[in-house]
C-alpha atoms as a PDB file:
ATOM      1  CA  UNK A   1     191.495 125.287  91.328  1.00  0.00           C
ATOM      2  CA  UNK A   2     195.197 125.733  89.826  1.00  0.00           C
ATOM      3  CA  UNK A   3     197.611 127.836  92.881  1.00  0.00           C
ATOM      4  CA  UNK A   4     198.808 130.101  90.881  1.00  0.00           C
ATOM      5  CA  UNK A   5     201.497 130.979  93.541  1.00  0.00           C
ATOM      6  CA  UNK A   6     202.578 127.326  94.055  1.00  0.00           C
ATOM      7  CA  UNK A   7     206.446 128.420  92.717  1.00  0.00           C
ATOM      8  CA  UNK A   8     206.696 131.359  94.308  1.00  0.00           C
ATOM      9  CA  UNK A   9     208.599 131.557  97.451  1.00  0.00           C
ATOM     10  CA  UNK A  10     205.820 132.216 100.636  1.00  0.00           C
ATOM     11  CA  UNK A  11     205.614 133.725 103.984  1.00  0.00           C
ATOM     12  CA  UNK A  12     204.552 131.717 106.524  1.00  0.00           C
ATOM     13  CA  UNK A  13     200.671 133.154 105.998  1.00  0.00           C
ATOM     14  CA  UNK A  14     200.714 131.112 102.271  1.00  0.00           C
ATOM     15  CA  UNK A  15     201.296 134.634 100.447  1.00  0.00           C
ATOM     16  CA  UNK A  16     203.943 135.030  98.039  1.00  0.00           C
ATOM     17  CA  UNK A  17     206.916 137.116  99.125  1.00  0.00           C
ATOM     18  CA  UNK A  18     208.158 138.323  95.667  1.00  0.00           C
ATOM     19  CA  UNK A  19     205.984 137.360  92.366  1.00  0.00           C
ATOM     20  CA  UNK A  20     208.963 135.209  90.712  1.00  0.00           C
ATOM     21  CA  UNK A  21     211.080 132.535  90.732  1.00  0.00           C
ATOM     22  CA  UNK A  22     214.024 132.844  93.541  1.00  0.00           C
ATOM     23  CA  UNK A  23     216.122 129.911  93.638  1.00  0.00           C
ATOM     24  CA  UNK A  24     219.457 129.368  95.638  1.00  0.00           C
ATOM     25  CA  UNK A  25     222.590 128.340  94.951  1.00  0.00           C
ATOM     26  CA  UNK A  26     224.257 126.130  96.994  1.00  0.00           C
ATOM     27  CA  UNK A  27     225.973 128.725  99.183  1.00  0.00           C
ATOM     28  CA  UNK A  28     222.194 129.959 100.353  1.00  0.00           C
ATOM     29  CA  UNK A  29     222.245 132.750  98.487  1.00  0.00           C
ATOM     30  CA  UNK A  30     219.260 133.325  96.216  1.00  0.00           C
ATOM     31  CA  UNK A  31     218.812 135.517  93.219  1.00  0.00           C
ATOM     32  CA  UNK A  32     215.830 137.892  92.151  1.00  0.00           C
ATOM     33  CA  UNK A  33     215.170 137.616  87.978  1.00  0.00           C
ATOM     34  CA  UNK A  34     214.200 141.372  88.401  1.00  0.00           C
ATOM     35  CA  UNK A  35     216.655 142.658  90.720  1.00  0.00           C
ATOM     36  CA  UNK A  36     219.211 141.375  88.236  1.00  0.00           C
ATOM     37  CA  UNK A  37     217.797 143.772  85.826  1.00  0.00           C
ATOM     38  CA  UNK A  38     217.186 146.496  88.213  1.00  0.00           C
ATOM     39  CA  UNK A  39     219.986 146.210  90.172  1.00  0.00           C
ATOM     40  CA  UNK A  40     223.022 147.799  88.211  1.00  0.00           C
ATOM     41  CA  UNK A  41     220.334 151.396  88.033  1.00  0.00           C
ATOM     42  CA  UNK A  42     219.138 150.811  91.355  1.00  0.00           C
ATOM     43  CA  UNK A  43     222.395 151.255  92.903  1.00  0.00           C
ATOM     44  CA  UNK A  44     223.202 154.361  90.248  1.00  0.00           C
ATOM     45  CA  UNK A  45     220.644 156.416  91.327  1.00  0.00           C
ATOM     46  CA  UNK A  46     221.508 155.533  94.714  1.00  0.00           C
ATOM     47  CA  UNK A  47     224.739 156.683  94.286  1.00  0.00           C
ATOM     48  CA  UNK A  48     223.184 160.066  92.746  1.00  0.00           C
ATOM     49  CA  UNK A  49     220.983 160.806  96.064  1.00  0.00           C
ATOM     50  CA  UNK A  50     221.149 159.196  98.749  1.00  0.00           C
ATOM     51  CA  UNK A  51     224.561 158.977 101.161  1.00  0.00           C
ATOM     52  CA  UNK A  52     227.459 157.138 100.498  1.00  0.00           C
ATOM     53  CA  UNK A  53     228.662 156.584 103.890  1.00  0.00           C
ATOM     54  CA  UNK A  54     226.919 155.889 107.020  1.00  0.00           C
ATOM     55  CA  UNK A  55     224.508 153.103 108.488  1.00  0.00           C
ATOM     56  CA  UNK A  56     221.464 152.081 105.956  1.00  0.00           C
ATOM     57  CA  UNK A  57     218.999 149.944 107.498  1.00  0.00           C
ATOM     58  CA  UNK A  58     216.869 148.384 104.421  1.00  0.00           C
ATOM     59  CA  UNK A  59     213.587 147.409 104.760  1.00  0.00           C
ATOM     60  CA  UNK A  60     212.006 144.278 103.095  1.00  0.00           C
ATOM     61  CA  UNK A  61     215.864 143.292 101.575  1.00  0.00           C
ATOM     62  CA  UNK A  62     214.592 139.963 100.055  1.00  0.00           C
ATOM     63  CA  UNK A  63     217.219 138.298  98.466  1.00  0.00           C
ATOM     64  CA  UNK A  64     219.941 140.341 100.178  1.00  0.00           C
ATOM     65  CA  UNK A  65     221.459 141.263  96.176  1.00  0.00           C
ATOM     66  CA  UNK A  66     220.725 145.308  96.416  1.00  0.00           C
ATOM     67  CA  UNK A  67     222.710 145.684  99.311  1.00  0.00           C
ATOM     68  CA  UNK A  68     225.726 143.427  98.413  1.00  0.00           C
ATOM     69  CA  UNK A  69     226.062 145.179  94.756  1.00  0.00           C
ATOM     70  CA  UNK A  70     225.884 148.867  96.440  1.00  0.00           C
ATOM     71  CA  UNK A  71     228.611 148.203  99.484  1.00  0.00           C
ATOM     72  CA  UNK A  72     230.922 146.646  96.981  1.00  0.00           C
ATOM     73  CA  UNK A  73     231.403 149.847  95.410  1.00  0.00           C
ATOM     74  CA  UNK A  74     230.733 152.116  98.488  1.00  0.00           C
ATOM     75  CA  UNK A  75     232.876 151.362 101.088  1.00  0.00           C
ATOM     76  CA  UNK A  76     232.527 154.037 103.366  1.00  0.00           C
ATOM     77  CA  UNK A  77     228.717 152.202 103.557  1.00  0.00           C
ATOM     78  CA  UNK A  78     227.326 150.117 106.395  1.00  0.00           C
ATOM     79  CA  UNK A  79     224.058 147.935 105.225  1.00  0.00           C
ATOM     80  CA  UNK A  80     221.888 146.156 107.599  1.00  0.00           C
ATOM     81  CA  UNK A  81     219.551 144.037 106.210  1.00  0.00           C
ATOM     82  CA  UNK A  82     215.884 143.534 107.986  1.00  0.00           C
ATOM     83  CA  UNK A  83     212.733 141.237 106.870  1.00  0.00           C
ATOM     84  CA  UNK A  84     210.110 139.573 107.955  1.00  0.00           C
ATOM     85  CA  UNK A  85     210.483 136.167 105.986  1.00  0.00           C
ATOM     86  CA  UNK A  86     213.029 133.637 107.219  1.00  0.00           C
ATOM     87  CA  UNK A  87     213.737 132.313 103.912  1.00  0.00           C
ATOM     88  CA  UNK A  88     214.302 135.898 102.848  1.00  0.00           C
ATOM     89  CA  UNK A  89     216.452 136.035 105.596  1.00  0.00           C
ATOM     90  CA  UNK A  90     218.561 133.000 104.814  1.00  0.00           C
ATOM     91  CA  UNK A  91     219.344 134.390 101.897  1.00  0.00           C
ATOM     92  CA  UNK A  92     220.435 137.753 103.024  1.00  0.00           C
ATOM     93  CA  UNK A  93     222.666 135.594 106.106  1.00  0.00           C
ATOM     94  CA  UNK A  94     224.203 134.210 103.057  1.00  0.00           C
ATOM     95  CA  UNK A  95     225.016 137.019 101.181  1.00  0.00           C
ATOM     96  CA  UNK A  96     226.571 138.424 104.301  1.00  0.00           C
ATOM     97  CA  UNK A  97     229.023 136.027 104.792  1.00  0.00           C
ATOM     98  CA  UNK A  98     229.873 135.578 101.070  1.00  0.00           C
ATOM     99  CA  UNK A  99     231.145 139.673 100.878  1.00  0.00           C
ATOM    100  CA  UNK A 100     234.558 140.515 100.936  1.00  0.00           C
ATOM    101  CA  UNK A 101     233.957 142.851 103.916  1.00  0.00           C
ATOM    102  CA  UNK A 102     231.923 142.961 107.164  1.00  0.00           C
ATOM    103  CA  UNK A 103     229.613 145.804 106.117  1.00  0.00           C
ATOM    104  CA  UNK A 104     226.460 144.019 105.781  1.00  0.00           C
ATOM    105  CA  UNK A 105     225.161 143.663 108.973  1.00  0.00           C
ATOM    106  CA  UNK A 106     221.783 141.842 109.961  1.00  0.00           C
ATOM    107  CA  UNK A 107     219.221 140.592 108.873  1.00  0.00           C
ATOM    108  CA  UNK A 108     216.832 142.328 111.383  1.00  0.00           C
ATOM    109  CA  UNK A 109     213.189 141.821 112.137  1.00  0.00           C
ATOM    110  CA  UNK A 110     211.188 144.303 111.194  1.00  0.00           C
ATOM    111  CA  UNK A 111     207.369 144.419 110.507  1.00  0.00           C
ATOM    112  CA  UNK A 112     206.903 148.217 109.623  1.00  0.00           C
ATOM    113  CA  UNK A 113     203.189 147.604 110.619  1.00  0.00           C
ATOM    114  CA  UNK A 114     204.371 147.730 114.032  1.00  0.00           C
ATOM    115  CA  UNK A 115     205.055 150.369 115.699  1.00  0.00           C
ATOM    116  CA  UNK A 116     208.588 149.483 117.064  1.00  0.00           C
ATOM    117  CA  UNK A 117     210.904 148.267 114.772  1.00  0.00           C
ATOM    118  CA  UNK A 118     212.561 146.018 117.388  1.00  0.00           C
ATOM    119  CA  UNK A 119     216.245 145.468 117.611  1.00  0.00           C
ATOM    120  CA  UNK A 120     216.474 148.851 114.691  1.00  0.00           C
ATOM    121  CA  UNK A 121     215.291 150.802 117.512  1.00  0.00           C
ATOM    122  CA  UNK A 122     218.891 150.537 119.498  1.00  0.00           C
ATOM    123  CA  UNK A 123     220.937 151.218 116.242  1.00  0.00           C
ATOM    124  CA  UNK A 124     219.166 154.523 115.105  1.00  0.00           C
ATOM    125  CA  UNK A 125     219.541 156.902 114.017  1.00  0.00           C
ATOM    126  CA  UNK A 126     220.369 156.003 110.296  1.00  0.00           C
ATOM    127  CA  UNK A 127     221.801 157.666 107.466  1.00  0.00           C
ATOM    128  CA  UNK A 128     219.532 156.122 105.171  1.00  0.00           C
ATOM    129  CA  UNK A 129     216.358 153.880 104.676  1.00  0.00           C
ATOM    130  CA  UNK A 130     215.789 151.981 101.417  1.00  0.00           C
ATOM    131  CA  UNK A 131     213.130 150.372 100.446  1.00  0.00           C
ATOM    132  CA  UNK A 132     212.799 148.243  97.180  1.00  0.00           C
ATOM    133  CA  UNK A 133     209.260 146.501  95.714  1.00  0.00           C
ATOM    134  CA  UNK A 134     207.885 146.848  99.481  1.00  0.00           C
ATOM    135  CA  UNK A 135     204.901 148.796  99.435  1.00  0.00           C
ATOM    136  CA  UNK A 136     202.952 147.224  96.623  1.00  0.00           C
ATOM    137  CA  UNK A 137     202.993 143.760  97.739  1.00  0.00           C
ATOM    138  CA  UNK A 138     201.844 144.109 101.362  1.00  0.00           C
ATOM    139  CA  UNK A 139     198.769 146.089 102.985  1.00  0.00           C
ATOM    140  CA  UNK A 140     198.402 150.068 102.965  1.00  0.00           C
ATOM    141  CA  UNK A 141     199.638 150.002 106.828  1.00  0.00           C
ATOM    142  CA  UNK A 142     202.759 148.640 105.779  1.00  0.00           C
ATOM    143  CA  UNK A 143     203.275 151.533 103.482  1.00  0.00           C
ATOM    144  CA  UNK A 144     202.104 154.119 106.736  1.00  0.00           C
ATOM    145  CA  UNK A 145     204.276 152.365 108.648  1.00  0.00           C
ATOM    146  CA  UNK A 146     207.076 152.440 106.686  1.00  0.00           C
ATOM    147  CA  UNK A 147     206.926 155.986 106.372  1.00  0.00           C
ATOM    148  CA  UNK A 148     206.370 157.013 110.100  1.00  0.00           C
ATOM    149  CA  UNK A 149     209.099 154.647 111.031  1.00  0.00           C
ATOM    150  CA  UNK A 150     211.733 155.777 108.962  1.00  0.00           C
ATOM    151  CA  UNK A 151     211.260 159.334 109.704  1.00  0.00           C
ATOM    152  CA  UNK A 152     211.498 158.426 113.892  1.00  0.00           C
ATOM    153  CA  UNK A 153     214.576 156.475 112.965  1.00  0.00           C
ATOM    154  CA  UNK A 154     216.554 158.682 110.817  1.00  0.00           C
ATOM    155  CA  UNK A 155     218.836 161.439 111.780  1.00  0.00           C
ATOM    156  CA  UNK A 156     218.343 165.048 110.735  1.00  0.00           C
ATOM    157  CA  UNK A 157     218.873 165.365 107.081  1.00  0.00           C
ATOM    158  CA  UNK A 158     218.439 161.746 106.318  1.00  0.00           C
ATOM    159  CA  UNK A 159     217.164 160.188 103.394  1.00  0.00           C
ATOM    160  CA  UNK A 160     214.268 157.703 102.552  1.00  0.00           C
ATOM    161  CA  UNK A 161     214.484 155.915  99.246  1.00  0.00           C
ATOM    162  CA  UNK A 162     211.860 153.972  97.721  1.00  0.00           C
ATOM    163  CA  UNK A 163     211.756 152.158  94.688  1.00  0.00           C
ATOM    164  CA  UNK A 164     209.046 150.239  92.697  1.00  0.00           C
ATOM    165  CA  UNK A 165     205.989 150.910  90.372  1.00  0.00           C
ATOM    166  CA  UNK A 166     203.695 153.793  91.562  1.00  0.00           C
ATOM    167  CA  UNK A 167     200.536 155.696  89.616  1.00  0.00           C
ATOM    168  CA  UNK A 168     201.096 159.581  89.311  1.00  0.00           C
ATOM    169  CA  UNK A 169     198.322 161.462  90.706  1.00  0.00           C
ATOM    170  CA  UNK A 170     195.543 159.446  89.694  1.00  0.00           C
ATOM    171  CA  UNK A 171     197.245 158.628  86.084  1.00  0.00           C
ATOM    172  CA  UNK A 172     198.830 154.742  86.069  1.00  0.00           C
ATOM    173  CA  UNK A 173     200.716 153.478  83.083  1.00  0.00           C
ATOM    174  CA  UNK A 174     198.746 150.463  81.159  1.00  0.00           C
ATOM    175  CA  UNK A 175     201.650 147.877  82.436  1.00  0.00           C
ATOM    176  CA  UNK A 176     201.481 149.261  86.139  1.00  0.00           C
ATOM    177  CA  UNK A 177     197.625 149.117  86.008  1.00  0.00           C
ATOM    178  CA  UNK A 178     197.451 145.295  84.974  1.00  0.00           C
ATOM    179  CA  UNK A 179     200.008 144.365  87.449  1.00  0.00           C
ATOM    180  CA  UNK A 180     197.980 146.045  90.466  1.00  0.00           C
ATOM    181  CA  UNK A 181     195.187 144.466  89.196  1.00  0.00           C
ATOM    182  CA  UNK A 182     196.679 141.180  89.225  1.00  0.00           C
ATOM    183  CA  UNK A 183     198.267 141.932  92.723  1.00  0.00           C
ATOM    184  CA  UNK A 184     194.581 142.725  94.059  1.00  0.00           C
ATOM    185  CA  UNK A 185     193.212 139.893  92.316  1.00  0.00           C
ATOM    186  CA  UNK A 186     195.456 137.675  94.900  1.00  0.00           C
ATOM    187  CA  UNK A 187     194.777 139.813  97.655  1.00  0.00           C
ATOM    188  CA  UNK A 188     192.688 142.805  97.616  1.00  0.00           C
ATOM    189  CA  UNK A 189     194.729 144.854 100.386  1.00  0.00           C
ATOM    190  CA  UNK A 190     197.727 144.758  97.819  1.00  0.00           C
ATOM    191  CA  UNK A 191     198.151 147.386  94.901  1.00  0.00           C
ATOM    192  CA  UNK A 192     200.313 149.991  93.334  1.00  0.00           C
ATOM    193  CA  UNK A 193     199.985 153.040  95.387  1.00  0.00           C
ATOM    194  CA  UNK A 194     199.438 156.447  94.365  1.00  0.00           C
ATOM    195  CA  UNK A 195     202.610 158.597  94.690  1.00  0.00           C
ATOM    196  CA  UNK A 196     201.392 161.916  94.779  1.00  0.00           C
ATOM    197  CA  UNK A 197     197.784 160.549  96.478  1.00  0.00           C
ATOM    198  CA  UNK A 198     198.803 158.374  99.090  1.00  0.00           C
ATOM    199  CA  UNK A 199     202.807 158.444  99.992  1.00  0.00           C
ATOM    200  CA  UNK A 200     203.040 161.862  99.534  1.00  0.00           C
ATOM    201  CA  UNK A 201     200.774 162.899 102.085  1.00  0.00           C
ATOM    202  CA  UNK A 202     201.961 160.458 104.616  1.00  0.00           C
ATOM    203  CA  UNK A 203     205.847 161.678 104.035  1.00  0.00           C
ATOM    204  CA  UNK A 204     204.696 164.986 104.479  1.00  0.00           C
ATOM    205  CA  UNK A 205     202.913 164.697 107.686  1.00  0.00           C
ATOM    206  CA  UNK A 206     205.860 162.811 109.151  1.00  0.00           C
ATOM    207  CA  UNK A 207     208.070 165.262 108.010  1.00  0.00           C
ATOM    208  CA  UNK A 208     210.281 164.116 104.976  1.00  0.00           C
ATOM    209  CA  UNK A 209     210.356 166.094 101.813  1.00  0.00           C
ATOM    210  CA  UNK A 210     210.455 164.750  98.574  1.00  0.00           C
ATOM    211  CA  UNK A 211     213.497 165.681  96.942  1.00  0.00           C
ATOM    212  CA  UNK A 212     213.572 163.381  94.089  1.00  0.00           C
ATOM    213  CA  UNK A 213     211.631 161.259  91.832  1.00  0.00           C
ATOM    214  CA  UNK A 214     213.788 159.940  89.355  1.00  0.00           C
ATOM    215  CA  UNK A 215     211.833 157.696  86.048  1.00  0.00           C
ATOM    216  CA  UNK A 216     212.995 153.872  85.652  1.00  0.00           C
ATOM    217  CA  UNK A 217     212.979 151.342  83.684  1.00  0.00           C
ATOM    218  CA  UNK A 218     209.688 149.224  83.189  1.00  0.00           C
ATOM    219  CA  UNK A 219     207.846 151.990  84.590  1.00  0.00           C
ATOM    220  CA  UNK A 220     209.382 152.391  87.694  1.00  0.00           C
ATOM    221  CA  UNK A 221     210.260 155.117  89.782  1.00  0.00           C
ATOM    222  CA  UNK A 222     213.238 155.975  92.603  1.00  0.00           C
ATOM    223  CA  UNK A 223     211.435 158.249  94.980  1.00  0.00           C
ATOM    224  CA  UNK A 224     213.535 160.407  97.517  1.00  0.00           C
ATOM    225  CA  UNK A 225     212.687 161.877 100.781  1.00  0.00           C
ATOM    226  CA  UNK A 226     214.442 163.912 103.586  1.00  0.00           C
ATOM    227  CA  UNK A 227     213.913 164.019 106.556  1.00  0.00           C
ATOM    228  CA  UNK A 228     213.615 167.829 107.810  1.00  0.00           C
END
């Protein structure tokens, strides 16, 4: 039987970390095809609602690329990268030390399906969370976890910022349909999630309102919460 993940980059369970190609340059840096789409909007709407100075701890940072666009142009902005992948990891230790400044911090551990976020714990509070392509590509509990840890970790008035395909109360677009179907297909505890079904209750009971959900392309969606 054909592995149809054999040129992905994988975790050290055999699963895929990202669902594309991610090769590095000789620095140790890698690239993301999609983020290099995504990346220039991404760091737009960031720049519309969430803060643009302060400590963000990002969560699942993958290549590293989000957080080295977004402190080049905000430079009041402190980024500290966390994964769980070492490769990932590598990448993001790369993309540290090629920046122009010493505002990307990290990379962390963190499993957000534990309940202490490890060496996160000592730097909280944060400004900000982000989280980018996360949630879909990892079990449920990740997801819960995710949102229960950010909301312990961030300061009053904090923001949460999500970003990836989601269904809208029970309605999913065609695309966003096939590719959860193809995500479950690999491993049934993967899936898009539900915005207003599933993240939106678990934001609410840990306190963070939504503030904004802002449309993307490929049928994406920025999704903001604050913490109360």
């Amino acid at each position: 039987m054909m592995d149809e993940n054999k040129h992905y980059q994988k975790d050290t369970t055999g699963q895929p970390v990202a669902l594309e190609r991610r090769d590095a340059t000789e620095d140790g840096r890698r690239y993301s095809p999609s983020t290099g789409r995504n990346k220039a909007i991404v760091r737009e709407t960031f720049f519309s609602h969430m803060p643009r100075q302060g400590h963000v701890l990002e969560i699942a940072s993958g290549t590293g690329e989000h957080g080295a666009h977004i402190t080049a142009a905000a430079t009041d902005l402190t980024w500290i990268y966390s994964d769980i992948d070492p490769v990932s990891q590598a990448s993001q230790r790369a993309w540290r030390v090629a920046a122009d400044h010493d505002r990307l911090w990290g990379p962390l551990t963190v499993d957000t399906t534990q309940l202490a976020w490890g060496e996160a714990e000592a730097l909280a509070p944060f400004d900000a969370v982000f989280c980018a392509n996360m949630i879909h590509i990892a079990p449920f509990e990740a997801a819960e976890g995710l949102i229960t840890g950010a909301a312990r970790l961030l300061r009053p008035a904090g923001r949460l910022m999500l970003y990836g395909p989601f269904a809208r109360n029970g309605v999913i677009a065609p695309s966003n349909a096939r590719f959860s179907e193809d995500l479950q297909r690999r491993d049934p505890s993967w899936g898009v999630r539900d915005l207003e079904l599933q993240i939106l209750p678990l934001a609410q009971a840990a306190n963070l309102d939504l503030v904004a959900v802002v449309d993307m392309p490929a049928n994406n969606l920025s999704v903001v919460f604050e913490k109360r």
